[in-house]
Every structure is written in C-alpha cells, then in structure tokens.
PDB file of N, CA and C in Angstrom:
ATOM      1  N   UNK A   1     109.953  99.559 109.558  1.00  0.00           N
ATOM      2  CA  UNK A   1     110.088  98.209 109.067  1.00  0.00           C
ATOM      3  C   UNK A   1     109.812  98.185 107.558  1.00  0.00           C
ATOM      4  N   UNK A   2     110.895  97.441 107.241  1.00  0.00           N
ATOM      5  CA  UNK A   2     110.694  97.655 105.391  1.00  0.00           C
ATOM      6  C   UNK A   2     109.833  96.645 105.142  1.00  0.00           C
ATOM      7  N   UNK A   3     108.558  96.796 104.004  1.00  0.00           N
ATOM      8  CA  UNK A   3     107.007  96.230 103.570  1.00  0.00           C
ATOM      9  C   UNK A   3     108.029  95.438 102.230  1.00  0.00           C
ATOM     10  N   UNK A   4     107.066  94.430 101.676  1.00  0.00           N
ATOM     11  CA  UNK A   4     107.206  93.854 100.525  1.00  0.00           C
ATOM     12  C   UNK A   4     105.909  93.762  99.820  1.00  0.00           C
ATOM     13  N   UNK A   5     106.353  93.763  98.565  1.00  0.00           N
ATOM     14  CA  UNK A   5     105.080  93.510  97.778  1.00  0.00           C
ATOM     15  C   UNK A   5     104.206  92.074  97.610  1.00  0.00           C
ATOM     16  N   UNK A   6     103.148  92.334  98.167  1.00  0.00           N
ATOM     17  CA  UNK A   6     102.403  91.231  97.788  1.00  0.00           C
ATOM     18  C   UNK A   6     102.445  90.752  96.226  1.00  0.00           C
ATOM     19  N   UNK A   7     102.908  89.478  95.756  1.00  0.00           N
ATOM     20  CA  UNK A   7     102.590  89.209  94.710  1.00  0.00           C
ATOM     21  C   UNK A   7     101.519  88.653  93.675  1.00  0.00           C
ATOM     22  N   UNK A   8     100.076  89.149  94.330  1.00  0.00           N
ATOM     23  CA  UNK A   8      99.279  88.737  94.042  1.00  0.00           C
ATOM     24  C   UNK A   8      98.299  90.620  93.395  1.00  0.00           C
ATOM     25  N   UNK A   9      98.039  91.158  94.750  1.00  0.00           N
ATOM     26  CA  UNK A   9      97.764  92.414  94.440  1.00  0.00           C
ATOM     27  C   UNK A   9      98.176  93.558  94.489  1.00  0.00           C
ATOM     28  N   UNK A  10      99.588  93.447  94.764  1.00  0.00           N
ATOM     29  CA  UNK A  10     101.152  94.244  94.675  1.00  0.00           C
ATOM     30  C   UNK A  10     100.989  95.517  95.160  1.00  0.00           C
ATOM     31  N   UNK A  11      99.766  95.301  96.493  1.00  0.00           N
ATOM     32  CA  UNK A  11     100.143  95.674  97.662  1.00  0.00           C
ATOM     33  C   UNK A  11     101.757  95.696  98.266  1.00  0.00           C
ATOM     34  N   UNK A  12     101.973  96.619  98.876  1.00  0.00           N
ATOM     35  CA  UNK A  12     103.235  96.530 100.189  1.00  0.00           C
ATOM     36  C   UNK A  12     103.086  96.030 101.567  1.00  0.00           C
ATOM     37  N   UNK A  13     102.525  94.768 101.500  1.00  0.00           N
ATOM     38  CA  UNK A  13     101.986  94.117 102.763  1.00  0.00           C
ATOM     39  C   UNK A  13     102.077  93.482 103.205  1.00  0.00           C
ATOM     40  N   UNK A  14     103.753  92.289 102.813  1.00  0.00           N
ATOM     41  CA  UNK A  14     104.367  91.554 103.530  1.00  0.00           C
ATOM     42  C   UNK A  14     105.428  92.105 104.118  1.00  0.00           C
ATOM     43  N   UNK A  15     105.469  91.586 105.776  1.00  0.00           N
ATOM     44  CA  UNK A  15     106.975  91.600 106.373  1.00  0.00           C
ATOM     45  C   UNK A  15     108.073  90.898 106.111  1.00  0.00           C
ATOM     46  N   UNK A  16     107.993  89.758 105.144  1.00  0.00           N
ATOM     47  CA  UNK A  16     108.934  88.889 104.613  1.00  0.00           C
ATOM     48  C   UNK A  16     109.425  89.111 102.978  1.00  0.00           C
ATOM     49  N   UNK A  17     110.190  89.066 102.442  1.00  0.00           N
ATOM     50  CA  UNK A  17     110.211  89.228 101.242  1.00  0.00           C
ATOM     51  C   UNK A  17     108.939  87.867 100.621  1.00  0.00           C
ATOM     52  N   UNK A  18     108.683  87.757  99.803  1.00  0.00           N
ATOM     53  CA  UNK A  18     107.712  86.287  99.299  1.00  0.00           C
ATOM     54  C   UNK A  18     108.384  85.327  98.697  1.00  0.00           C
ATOM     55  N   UNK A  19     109.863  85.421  98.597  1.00  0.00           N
ATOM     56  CA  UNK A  19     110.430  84.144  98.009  1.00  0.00           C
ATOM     57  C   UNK A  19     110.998  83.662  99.120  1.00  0.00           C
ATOM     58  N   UNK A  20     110.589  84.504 100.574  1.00  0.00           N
ATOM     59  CA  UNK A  20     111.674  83.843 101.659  1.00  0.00           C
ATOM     60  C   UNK A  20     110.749  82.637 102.650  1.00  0.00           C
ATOM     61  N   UNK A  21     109.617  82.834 102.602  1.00  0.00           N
ATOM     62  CA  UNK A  21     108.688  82.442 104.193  1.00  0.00           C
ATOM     63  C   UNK A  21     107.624  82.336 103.606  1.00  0.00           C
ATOM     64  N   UNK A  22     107.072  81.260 104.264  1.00  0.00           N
ATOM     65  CA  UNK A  22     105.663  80.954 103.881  1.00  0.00           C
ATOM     66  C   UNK A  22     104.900  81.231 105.369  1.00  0.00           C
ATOM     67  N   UNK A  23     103.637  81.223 105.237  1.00  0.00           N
ATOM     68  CA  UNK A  23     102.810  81.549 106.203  1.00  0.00           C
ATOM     69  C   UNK A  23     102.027  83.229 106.470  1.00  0.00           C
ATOM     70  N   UNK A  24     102.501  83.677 106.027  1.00  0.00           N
ATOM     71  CA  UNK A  24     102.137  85.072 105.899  1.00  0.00           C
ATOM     72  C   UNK A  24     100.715  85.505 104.414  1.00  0.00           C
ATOM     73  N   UNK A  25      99.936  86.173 105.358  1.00  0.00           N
ATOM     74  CA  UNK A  25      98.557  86.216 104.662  1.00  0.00           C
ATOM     75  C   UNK A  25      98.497  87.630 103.922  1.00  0.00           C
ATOM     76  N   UNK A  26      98.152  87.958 103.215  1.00  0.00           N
ATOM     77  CA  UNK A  26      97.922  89.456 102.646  1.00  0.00           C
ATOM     78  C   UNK A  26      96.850  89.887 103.455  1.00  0.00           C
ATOM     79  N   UNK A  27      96.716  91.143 104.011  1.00  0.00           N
ATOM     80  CA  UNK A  27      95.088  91.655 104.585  1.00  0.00           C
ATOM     81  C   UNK A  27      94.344  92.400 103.324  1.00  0.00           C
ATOM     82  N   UNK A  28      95.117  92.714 102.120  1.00  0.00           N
ATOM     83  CA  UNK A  28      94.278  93.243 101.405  1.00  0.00           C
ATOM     84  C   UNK A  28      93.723  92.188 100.389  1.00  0.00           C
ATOM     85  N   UNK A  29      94.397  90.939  99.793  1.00  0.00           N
ATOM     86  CA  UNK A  29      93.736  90.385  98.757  1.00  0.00           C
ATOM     87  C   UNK A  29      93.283  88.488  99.297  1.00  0.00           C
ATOM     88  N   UNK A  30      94.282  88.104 100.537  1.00  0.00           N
ATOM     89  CA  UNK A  30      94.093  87.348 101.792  1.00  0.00           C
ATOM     90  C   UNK A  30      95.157  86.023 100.767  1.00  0.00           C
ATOM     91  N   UNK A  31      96.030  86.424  99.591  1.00  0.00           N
ATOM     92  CA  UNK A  31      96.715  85.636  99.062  1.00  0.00           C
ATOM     93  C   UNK A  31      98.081  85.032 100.155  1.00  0.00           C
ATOM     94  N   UNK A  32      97.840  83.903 100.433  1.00  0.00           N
ATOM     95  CA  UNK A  32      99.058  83.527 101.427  1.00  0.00           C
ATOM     96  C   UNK A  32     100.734  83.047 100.616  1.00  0.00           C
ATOM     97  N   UNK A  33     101.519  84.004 101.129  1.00  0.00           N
ATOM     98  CA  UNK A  33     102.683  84.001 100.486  1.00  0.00           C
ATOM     99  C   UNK A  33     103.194  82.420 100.713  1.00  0.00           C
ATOM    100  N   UNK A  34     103.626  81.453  99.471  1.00  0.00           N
ATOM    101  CA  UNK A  34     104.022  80.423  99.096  1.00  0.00           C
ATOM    102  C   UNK A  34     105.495  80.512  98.321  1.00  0.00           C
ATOM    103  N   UNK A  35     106.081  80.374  98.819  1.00  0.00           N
ATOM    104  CA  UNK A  35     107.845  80.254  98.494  1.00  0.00           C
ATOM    105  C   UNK A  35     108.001  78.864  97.186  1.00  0.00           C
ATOM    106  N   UNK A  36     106.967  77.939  97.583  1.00  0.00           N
ATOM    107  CA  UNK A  36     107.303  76.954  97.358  1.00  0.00           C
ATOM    108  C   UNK A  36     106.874  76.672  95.347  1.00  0.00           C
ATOM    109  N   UNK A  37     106.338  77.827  95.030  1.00  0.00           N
ATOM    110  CA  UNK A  37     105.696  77.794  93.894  1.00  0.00           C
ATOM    111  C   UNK A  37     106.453  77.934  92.664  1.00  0.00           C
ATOM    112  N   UNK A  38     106.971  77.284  91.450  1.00  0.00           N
ATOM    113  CA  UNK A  38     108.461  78.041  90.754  1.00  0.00           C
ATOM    114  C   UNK A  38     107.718  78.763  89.538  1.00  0.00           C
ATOM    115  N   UNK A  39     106.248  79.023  89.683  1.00  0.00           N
ATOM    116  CA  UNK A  39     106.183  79.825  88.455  1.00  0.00           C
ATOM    117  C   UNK A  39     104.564  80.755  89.006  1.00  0.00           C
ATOM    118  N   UNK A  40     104.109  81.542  88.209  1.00  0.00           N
ATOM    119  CA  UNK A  40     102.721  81.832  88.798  1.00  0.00           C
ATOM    120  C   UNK A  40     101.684  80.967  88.251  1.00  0.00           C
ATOM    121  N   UNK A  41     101.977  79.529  87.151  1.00  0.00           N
ATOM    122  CA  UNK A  41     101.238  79.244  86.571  1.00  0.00           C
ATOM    123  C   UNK A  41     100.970  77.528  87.509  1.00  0.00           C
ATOM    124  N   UNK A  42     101.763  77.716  89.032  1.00  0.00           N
ATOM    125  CA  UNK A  42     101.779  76.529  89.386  1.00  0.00           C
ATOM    126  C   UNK A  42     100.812  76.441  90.302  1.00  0.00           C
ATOM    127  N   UNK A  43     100.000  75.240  90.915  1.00  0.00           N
ATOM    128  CA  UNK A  43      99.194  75.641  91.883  1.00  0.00           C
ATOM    129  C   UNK A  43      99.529  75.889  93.140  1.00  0.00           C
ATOM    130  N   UNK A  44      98.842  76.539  93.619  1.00  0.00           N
ATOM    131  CA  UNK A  44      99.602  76.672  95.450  1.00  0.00           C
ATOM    132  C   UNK A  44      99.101  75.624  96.583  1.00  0.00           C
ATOM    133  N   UNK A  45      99.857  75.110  97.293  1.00  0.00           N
ATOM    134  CA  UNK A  45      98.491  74.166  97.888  1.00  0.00           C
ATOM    135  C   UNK A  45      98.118  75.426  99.164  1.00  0.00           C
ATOM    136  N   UNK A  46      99.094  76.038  99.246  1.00  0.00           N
ATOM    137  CA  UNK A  46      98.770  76.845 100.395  1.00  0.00           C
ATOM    138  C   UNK A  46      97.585  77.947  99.970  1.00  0.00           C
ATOM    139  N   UNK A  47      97.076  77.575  98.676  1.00  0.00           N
ATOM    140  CA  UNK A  47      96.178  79.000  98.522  1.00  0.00           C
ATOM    141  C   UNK A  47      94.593  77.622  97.568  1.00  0.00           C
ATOM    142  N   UNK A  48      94.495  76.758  98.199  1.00  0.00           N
ATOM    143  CA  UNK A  48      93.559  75.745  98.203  1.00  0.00           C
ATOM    144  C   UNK A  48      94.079  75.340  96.312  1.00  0.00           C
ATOM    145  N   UNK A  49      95.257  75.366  95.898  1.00  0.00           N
ATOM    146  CA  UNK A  49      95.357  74.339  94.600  1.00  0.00           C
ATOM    147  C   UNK A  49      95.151  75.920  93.174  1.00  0.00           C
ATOM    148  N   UNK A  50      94.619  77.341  93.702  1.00  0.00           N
ATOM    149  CA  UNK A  50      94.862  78.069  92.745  1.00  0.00           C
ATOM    150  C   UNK A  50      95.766  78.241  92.285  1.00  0.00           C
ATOM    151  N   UNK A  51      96.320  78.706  91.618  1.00  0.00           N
ATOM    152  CA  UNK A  51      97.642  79.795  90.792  1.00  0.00           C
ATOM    153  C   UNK A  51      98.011  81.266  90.977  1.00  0.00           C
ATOM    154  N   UNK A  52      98.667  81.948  91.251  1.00  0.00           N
ATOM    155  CA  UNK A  52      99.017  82.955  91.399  1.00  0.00           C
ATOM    156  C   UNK A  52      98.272  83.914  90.161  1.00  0.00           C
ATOM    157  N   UNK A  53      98.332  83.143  89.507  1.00  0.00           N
ATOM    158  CA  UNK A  53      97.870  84.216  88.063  1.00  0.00           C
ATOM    159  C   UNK A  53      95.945  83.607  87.797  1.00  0.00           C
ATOM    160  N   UNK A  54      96.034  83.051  88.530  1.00  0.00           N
ATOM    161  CA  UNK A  54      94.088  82.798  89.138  1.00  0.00           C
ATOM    162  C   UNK A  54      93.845  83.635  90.179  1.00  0.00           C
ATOM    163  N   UNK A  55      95.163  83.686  90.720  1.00  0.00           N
ATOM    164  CA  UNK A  55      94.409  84.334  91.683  1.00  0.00           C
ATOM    165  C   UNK A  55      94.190  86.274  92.026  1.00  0.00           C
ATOM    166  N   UNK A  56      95.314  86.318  90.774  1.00  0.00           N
ATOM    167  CA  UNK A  56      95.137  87.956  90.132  1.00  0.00           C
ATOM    168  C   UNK A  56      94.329  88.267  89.442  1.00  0.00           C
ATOM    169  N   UNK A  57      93.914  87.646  88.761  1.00  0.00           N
ATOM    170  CA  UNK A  57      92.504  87.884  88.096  1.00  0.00           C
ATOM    171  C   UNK A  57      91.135  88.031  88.970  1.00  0.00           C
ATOM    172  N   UNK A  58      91.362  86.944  89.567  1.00  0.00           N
ATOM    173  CA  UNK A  58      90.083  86.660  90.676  1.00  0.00           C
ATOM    174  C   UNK A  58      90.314  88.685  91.431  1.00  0.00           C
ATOM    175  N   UNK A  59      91.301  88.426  91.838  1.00  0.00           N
ATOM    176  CA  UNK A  59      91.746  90.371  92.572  1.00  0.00           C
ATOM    177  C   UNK A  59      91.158  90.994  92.085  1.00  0.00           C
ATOM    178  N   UNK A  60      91.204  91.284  91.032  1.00  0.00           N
ATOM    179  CA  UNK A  60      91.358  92.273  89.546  1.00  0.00           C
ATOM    180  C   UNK A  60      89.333  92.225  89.654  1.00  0.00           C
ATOM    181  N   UNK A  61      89.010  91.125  89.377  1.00  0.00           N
ATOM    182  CA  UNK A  61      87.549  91.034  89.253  1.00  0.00           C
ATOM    183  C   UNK A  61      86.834  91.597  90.690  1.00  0.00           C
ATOM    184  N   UNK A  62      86.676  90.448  91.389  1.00  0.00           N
ATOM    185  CA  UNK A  62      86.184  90.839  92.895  1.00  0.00           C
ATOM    186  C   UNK A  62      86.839  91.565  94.013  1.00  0.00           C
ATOM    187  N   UNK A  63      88.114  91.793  94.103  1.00  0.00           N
ATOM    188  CA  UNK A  63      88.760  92.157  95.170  1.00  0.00           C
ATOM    189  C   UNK A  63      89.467  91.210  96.333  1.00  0.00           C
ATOM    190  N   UNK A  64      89.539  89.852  95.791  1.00  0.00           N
ATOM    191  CA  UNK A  64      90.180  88.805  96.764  1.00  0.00           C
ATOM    192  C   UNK A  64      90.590  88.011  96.229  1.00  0.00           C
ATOM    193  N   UNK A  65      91.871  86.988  96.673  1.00  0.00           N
ATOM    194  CA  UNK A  65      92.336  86.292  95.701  1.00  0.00           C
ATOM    195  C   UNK A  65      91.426  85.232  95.130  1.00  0.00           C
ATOM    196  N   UNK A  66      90.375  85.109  95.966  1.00  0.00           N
ATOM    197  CA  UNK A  66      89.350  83.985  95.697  1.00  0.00           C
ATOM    198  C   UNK A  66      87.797  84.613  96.411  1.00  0.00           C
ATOM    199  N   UNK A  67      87.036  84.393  95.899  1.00  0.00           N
ATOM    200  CA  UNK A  67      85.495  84.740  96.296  1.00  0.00           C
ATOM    201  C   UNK A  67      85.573  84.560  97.697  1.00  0.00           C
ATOM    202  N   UNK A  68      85.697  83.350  98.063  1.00  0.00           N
ATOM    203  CA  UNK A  68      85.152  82.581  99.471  1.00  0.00           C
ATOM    204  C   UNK A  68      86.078  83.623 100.175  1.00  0.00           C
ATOM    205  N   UNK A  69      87.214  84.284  99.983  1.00  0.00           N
ATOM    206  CA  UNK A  69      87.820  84.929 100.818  1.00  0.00           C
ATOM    207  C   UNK A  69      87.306  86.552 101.170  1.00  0.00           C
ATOM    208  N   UNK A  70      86.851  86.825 100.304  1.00  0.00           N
ATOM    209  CA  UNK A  70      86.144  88.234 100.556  1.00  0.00           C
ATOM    210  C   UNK A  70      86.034  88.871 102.069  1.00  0.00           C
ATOM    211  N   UNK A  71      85.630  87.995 102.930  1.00  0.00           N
ATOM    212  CA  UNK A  71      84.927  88.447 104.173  1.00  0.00           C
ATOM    213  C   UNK A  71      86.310  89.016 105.248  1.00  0.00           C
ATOM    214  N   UNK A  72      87.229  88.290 104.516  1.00  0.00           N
ATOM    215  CA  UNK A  72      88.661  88.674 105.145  1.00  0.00           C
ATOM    216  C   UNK A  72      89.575  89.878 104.746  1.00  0.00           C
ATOM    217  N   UNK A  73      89.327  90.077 103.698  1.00  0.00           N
ATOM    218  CA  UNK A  73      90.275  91.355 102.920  1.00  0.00           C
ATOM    219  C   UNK A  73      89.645  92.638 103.447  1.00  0.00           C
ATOM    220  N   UNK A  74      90.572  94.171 103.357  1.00  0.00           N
ATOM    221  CA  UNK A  74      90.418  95.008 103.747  1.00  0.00           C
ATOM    222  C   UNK A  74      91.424  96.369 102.664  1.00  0.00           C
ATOM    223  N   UNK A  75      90.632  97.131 102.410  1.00  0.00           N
ATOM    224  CA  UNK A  75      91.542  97.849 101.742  1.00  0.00           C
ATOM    225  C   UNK A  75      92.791  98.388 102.082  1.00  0.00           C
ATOM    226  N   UNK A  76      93.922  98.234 100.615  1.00  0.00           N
ATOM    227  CA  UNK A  76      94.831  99.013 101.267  1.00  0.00           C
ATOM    228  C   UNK A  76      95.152 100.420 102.011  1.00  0.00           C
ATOM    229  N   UNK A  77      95.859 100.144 103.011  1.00  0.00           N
ATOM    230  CA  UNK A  77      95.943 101.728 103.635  1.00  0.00           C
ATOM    231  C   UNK A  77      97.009 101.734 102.964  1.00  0.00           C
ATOM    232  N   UNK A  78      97.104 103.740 103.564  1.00  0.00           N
ATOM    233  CA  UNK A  78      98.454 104.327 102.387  1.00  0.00           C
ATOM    234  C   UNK A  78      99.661 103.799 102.551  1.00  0.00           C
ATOM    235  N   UNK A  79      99.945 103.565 103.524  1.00  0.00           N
ATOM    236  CA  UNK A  79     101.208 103.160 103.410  1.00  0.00           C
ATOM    237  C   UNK A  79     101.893 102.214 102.578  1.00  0.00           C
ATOM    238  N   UNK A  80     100.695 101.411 102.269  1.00  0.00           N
ATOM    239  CA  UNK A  80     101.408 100.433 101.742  1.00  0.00           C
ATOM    240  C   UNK A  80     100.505  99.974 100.205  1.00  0.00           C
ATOM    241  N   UNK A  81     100.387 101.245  99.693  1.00  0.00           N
ATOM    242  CA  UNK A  81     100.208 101.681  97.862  1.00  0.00           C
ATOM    243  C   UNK A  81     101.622 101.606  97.441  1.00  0.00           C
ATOM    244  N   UNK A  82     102.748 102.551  97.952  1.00  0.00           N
ATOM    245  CA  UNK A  82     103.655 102.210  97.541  1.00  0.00           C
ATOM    246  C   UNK A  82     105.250 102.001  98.077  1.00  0.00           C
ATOM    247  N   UNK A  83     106.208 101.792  97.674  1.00  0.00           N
ATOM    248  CA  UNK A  83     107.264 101.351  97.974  1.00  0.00           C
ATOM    249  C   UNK A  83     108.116 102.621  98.403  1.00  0.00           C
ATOM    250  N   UNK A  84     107.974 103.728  98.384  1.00  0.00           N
ATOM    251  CA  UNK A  84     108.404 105.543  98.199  1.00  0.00           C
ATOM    252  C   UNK A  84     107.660 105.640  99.721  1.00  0.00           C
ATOM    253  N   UNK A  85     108.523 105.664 100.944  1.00  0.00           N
ATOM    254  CA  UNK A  85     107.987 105.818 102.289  1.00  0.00           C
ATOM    255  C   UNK A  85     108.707 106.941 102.606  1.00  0.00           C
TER     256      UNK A  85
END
C-alpha cells in the first residue's frame, strides 16, 4: 500500500494523499490531515485552531504537533522515513 507524507512531520504515514480526506491522524506527530486548509499559515479547526506551520515547529521542538498531544505520538518506524520502499 502506497504511504503519503505527513505534512506536518513528513513522516510517510498517511493512507490518503493529504489534499484528498480528512480524518486521518498521524501516529508519529498526531497532526490530523485537513484538506480544508489553503495555506499552512491558516488555522485548522481540525487540529484545535493551530496552523500547520505551528504546528511544525511545535514537532521540531517537542515531538508533537502540540504539547497536550504527546501521550499519543510514537516514533517513526522504518518504513515510513522514507518514500524509496
């Protein structure tokens, strides 16, 4: 099954592309893919009103798209570091 990149911690960890379907959660950074967003600077409501580019930083710092989410994320396994399967 072909992976997509999460666009948050660009993980390979959606089954949907992310401009197609909403509802789908990342397990590594717990960013929920939002279709509905037209830029990274917009808020998501599906990701409680952050930004895509809040919520890469937040990654980048702690490891989740948001603090409160921590308890949910899990590191990436190999498979899905990269796009070369």
């Amino acid at each position: 099954m072909k992976k997509y990149q999460c666009p948050c911690c660009g993980y390979f960890t959606y089954n949907v592309s992310p401009g197609e379907d909403c509802g789908y959660i990342c397990p590594v950074c717990f960013w929920e893919n939002d279709p509905f967003i037209a830029s990274d600077d917009e808020p998501s409501d599906s990701n409680h009103g952050i930004t895509l580019n809040e919520a890469k930083f937040n990654y980048l710092r702690f490891g989740a798209c948001e603090e409160g989410m921590l308890r949910y994320v899990r590191p990436p396994q190999n498979d899905e570091k990269s796009a070369l399967r």
